[in-house]
C-alpha atoms as a PDB file:
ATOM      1  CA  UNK A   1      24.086  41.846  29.586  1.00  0.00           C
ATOM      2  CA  UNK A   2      25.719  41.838  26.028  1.00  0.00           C
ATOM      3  CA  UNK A   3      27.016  37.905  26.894  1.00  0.00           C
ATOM      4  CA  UNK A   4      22.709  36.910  27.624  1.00  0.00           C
ATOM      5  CA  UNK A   5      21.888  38.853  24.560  1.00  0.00           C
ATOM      6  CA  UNK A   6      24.681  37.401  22.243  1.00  0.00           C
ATOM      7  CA  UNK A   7      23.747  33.988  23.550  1.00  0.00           C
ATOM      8  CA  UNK A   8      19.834  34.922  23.273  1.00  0.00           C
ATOM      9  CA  UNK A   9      20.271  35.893  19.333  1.00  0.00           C
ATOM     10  CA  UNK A  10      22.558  32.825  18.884  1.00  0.00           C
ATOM     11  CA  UNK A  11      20.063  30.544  20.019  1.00  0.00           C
ATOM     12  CA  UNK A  12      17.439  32.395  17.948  1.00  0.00           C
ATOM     13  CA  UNK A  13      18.540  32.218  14.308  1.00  0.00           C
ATOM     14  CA  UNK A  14      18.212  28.657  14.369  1.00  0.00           C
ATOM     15  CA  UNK A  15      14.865  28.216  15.599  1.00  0.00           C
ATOM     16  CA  UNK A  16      13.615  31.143  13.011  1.00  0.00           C
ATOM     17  CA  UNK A  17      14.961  28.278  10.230  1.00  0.00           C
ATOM     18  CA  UNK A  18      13.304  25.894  11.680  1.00  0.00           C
ATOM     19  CA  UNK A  19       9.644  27.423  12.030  1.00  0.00           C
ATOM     20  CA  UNK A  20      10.566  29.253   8.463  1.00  0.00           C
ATOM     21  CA  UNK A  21      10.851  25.129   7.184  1.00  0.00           C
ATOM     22  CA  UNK A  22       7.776  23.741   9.036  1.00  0.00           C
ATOM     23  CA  UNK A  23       5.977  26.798   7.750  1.00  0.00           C
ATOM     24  CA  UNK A  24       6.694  25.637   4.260  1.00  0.00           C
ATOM     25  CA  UNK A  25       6.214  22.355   4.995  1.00  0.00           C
ATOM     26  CA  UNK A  26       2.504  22.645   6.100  1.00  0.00           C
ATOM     27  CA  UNK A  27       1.687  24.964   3.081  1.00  0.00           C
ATOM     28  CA  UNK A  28       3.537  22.564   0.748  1.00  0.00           C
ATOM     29  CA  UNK A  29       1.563  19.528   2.171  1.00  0.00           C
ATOM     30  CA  UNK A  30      -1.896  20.789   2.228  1.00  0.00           C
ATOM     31  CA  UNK A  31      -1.552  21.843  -1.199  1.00  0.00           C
ATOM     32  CA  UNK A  32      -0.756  18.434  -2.338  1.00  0.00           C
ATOM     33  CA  UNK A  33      -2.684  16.852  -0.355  1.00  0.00           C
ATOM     34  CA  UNK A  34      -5.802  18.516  -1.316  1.00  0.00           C
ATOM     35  CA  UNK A  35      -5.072  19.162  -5.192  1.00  0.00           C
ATOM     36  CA  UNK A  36      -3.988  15.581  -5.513  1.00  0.00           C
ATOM     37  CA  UNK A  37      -6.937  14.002  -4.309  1.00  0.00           C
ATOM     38  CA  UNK A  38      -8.985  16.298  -7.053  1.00  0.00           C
ATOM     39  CA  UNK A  39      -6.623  15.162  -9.866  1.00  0.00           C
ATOM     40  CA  UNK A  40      -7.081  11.494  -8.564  1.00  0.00           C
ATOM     41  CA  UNK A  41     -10.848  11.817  -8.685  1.00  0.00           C
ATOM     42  CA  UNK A  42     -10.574  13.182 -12.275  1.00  0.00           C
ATOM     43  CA  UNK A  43      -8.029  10.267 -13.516  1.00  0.00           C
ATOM     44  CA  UNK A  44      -9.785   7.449 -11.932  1.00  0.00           C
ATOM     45  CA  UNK A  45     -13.145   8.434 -11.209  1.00  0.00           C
ATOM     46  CA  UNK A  46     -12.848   7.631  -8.041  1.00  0.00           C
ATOM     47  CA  UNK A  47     -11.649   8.816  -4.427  1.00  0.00           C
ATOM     48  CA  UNK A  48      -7.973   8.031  -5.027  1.00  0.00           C
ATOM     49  CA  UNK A  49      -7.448   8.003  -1.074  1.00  0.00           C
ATOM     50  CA  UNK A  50      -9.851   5.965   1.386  1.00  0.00           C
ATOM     51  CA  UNK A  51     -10.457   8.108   4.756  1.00  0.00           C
ATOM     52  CA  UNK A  52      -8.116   5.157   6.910  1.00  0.00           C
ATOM     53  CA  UNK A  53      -5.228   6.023   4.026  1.00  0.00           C
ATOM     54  CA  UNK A  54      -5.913   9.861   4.428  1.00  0.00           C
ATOM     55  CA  UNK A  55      -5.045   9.587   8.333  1.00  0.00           C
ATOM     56  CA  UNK A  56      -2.049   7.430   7.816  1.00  0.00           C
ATOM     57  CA  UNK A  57      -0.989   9.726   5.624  1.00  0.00           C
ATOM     58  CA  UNK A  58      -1.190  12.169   8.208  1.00  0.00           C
ATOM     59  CA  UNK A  59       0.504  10.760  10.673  1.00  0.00           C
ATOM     60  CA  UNK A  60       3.375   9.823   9.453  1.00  0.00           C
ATOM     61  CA  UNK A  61       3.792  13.457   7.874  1.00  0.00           C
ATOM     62  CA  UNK A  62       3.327  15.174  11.406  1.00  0.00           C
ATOM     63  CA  UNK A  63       5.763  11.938  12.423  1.00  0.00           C
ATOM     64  CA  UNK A  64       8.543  13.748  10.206  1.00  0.00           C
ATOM     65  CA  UNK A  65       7.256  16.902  10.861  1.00  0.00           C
ATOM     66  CA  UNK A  66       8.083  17.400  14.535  1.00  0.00           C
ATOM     67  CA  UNK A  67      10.905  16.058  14.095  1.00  0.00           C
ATOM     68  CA  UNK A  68      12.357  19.118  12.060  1.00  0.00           C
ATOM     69  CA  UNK A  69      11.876  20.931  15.373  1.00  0.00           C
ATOM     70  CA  UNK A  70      15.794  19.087  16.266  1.00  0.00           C
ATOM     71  CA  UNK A  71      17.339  19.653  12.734  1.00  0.00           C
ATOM     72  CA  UNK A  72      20.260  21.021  11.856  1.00  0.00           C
ATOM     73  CA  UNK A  73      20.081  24.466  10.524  1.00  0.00           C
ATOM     74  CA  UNK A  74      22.731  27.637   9.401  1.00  0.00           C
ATOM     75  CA  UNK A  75      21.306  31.385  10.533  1.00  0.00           C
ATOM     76  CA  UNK A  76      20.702  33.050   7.459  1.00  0.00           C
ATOM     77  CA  UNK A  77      24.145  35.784   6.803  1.00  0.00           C
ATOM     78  CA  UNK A  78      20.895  38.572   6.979  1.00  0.00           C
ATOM     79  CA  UNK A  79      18.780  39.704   9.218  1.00  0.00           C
ATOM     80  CA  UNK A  80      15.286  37.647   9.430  1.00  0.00           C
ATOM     81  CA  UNK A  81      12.123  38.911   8.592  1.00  0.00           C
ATOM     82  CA  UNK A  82       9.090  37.282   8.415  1.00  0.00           C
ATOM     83  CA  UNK A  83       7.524  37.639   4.455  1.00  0.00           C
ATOM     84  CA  UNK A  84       4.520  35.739   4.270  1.00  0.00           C
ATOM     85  CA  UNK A  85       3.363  36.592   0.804  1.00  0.00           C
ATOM     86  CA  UNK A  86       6.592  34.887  -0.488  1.00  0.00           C
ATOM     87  CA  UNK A  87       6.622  32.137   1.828  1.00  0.00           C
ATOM     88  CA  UNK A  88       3.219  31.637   0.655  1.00  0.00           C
ATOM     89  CA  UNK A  89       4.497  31.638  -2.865  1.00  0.00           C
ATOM     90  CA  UNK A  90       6.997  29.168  -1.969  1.00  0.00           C
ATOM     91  CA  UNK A  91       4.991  26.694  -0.684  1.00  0.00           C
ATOM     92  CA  UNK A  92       2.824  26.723  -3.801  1.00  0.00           C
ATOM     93  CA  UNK A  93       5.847  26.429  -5.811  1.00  0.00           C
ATOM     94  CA  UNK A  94       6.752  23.171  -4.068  1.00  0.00           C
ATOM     95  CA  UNK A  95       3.753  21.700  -3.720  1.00  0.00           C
ATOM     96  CA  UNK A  96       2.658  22.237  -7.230  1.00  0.00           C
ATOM     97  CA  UNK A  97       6.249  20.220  -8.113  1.00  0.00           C
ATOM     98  CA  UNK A  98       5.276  17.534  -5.719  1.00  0.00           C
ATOM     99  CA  UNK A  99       1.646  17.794  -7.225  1.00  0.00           C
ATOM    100  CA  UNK A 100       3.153  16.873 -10.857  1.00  0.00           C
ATOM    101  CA  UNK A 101       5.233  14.170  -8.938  1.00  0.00           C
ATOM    102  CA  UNK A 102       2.173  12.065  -7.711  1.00  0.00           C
ATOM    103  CA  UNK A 103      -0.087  12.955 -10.813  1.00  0.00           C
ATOM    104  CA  UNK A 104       3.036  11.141 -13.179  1.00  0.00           C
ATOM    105  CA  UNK A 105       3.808   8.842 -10.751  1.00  0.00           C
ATOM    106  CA  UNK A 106      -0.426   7.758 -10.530  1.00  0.00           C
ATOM    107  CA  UNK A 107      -0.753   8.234 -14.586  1.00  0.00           C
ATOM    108  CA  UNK A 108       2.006   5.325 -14.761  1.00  0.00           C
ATOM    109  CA  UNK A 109       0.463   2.940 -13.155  1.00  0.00           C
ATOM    110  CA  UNK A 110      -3.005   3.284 -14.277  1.00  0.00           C
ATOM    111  CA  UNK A 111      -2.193   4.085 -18.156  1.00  0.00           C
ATOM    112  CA  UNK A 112       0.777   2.079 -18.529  1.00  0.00           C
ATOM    113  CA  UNK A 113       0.634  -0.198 -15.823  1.00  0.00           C
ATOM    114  CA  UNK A 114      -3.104  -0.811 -15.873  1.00  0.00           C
ATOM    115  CA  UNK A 115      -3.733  -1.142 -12.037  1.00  0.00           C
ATOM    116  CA  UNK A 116      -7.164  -1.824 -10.748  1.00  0.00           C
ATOM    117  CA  UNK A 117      -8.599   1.245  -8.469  1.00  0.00           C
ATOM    118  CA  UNK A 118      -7.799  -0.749  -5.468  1.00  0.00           C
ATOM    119  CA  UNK A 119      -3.918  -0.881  -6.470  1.00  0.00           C
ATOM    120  CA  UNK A 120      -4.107   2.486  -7.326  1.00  0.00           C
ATOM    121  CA  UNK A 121      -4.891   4.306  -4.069  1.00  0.00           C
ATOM    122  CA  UNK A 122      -2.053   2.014  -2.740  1.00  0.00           C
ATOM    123  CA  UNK A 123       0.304   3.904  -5.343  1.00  0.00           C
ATOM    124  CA  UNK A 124      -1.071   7.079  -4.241  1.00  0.00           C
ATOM    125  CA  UNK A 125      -0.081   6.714  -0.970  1.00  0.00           C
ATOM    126  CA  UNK A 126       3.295   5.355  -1.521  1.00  0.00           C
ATOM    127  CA  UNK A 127       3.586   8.098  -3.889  1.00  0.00           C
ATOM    128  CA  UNK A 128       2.725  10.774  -1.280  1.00  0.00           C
ATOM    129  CA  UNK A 129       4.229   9.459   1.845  1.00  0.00           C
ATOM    130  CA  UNK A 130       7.313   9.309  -0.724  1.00  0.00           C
ATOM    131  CA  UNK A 131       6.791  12.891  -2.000  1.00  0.00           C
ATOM    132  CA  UNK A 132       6.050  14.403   1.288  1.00  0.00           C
ATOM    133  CA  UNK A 133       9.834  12.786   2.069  1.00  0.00           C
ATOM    134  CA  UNK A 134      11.271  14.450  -1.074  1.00  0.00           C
ATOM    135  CA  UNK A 135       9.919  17.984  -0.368  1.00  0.00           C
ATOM    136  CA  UNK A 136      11.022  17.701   3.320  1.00  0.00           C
ATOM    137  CA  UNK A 137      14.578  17.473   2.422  1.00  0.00           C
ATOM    138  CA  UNK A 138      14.487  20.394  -0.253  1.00  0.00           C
ATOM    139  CA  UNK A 139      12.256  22.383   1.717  1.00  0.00           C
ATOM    140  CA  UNK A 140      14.725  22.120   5.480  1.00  0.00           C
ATOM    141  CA  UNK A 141      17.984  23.219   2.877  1.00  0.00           C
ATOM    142  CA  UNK A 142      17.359  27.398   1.347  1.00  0.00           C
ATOM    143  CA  UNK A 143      20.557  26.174  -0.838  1.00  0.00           C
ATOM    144  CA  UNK A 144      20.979  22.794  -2.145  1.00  0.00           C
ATOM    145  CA  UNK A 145      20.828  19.456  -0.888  1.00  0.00           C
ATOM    146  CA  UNK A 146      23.932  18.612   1.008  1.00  0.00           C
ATOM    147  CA  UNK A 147      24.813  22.162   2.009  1.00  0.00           C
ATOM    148  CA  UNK A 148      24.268  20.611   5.687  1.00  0.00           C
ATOM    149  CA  UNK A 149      23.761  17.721   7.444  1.00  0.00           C
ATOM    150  CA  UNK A 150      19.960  16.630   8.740  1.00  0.00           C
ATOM    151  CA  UNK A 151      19.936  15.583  12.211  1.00  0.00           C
ATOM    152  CA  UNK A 152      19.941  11.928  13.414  1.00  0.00           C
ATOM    153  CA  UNK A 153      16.074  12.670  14.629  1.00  0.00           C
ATOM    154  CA  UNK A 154      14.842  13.584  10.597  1.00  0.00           C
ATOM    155  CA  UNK A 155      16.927  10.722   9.289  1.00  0.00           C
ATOM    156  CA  UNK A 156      15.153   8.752  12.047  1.00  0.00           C
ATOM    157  CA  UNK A 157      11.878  10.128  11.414  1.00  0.00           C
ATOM    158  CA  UNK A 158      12.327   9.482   8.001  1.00  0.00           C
ATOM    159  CA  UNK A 159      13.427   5.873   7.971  1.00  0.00           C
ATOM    160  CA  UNK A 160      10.556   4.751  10.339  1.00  0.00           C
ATOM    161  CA  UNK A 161       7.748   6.961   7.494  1.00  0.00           C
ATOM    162  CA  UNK A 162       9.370   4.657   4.581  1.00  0.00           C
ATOM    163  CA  UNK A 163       9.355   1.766   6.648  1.00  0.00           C
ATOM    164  CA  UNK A 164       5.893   2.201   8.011  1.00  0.00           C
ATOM    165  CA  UNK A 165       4.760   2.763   4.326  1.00  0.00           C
ATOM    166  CA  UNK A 166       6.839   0.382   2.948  1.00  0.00           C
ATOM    167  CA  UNK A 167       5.043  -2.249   5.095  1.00  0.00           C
ATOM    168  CA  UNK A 168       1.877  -1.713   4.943  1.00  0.00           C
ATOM    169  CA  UNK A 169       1.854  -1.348   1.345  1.00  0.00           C
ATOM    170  CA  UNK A 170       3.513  -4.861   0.659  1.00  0.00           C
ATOM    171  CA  UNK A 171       1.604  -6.320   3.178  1.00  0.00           C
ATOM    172  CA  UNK A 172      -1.452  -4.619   2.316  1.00  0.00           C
ATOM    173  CA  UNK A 173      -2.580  -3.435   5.627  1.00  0.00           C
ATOM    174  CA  UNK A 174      -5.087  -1.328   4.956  1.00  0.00           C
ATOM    175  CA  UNK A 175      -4.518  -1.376   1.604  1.00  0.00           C
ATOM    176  CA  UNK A 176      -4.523  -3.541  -1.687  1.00  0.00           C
ATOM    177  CA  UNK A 177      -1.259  -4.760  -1.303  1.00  0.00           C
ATOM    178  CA  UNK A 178       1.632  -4.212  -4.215  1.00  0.00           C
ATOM    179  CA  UNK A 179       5.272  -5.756  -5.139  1.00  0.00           C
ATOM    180  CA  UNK A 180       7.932  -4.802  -2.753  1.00  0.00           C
ATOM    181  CA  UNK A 181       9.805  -3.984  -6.277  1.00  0.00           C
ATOM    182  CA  UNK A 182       6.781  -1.136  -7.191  1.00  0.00           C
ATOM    183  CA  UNK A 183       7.268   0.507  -3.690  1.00  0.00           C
ATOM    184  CA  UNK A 184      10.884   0.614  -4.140  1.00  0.00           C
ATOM    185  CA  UNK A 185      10.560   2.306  -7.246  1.00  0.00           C
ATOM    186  CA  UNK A 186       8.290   4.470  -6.618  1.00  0.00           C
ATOM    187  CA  UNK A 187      10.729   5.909  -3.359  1.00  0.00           C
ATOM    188  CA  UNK A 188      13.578   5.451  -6.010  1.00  0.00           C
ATOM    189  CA  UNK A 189      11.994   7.817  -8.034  1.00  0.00           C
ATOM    190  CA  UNK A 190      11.132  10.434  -5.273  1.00  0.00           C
ATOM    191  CA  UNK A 191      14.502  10.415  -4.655  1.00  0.00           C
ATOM    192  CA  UNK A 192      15.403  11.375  -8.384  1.00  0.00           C
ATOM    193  CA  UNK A 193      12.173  14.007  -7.907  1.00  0.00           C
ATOM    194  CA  UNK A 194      14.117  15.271  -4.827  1.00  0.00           C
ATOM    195  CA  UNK A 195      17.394  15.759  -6.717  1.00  0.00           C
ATOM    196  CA  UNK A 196      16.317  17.228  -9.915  1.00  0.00           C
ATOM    197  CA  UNK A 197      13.940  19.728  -8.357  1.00  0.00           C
ATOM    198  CA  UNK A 198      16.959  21.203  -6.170  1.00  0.00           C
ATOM    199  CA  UNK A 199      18.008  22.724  -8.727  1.00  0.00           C
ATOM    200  CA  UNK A 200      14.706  24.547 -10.009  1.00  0.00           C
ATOM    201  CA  UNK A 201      14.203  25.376  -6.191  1.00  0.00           C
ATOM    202  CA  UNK A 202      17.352  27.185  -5.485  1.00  0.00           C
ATOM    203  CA  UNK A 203      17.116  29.823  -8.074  1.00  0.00           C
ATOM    204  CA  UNK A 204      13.060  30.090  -7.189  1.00  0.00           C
ATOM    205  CA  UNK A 205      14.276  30.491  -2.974  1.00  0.00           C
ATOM    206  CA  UNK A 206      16.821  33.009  -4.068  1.00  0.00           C
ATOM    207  CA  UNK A 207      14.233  35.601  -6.271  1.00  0.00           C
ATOM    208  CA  UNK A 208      11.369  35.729  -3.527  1.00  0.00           C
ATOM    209  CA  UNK A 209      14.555  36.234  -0.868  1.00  0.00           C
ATOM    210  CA  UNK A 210      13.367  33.221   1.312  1.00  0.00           C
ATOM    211  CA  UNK A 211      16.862  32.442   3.426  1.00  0.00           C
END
């Protein structure tokens, strides 16, 4: 008996992390994608996302999304407990960061860069798909990034979202197409977003006790 109940609890920490992160994934991504479409409307004057860019969009999120269900995760050293009200909290916290994200990263091209609306909603979407990939990573790590290794399915997952994007932005498959050199640094700088918000996330995990 205490051999199938030590196994039992082993094998139960680990998925706890895992629904804890694809808890805080779906608030973080709703969120954003809802508040960003508001702020688009209110930059450009227009829908920033067309209903076709809205579904990919989708899909490749719930593409990287299922695959958290094989990641690699550490049992927190304490006992879980579910606290919604902080998870809650959490998720606004990192979706408002990946908010500000896609807001600069849309301001840039239409201010400085002076994209047409067509361009623009293909800059959104890069910048989203991108984001979503950004908060993913700090979101599956309580500590900092690096602290463990993300299975081969997220890395996967994650390669196939850029590429997908990646393509059908340059291409402009369903899109107004845009330099292969303004989609790579756009997921250049969602990288830089990822590292740089580690370390306001960390402290912000640590107060509302989400481990």
């Amino acid at each position: 008996t205490t051999e199938i109940y030590t196994l039992s609890l082993h094998d139960a920490l680990p998925i706890f992390q895992r629904i804890l992160t694809y808890a805080l994934n779906s608030v973080t991504k709703k969120l954003v994608q809802v508040l960003f479409l508001a702020v688009g409307l209110v930059m450009t004057g227009h829908a920033i996302l067309t209903p076709m860019l809205m579904v990919i969009v989708m899909l490749t999120g719930d593409l990287l999304g299922m695959s958290l269900t094989t990641d690699n995760v550490q049992p927190s050293p304490k006992p879980n407990v579910w606290r919604i009200g902080e998870l809650t909290m959490a998720g606004i916290f990192v979706g408002l960061s990946e908010l500000v994200f896609c807001s600069a990263v849309l301001a840039y091209a239409k201010f400085h860069l002076g994209l047409g609306i067509d361009a623009l909603r293909t800059v959104a979407f890069v910048a989203i798909v991108f984001g979503n990939q950004a908060t993913t990573y700090t979101n599956r790590e309580r500590r900092h990034l690096g602290s463990s290794r993300p299975s081969l399915w997220l890395v996967g997952s994650s390669v196939v979202d850029a590429l997908i994007a990646s393509t059908l932005a340059t291409r402009g498959i369903a899109m107004t197409s845009l330099p292969i050199s303004a989609v790579g640094e756009t997921l250049a700088a969602a990288a830089v977003f990822a590292v740089l918000f580690d370390f306001a996330k960390v402290p912000v995990f640590n107060r509302l006790k989400i481990a």
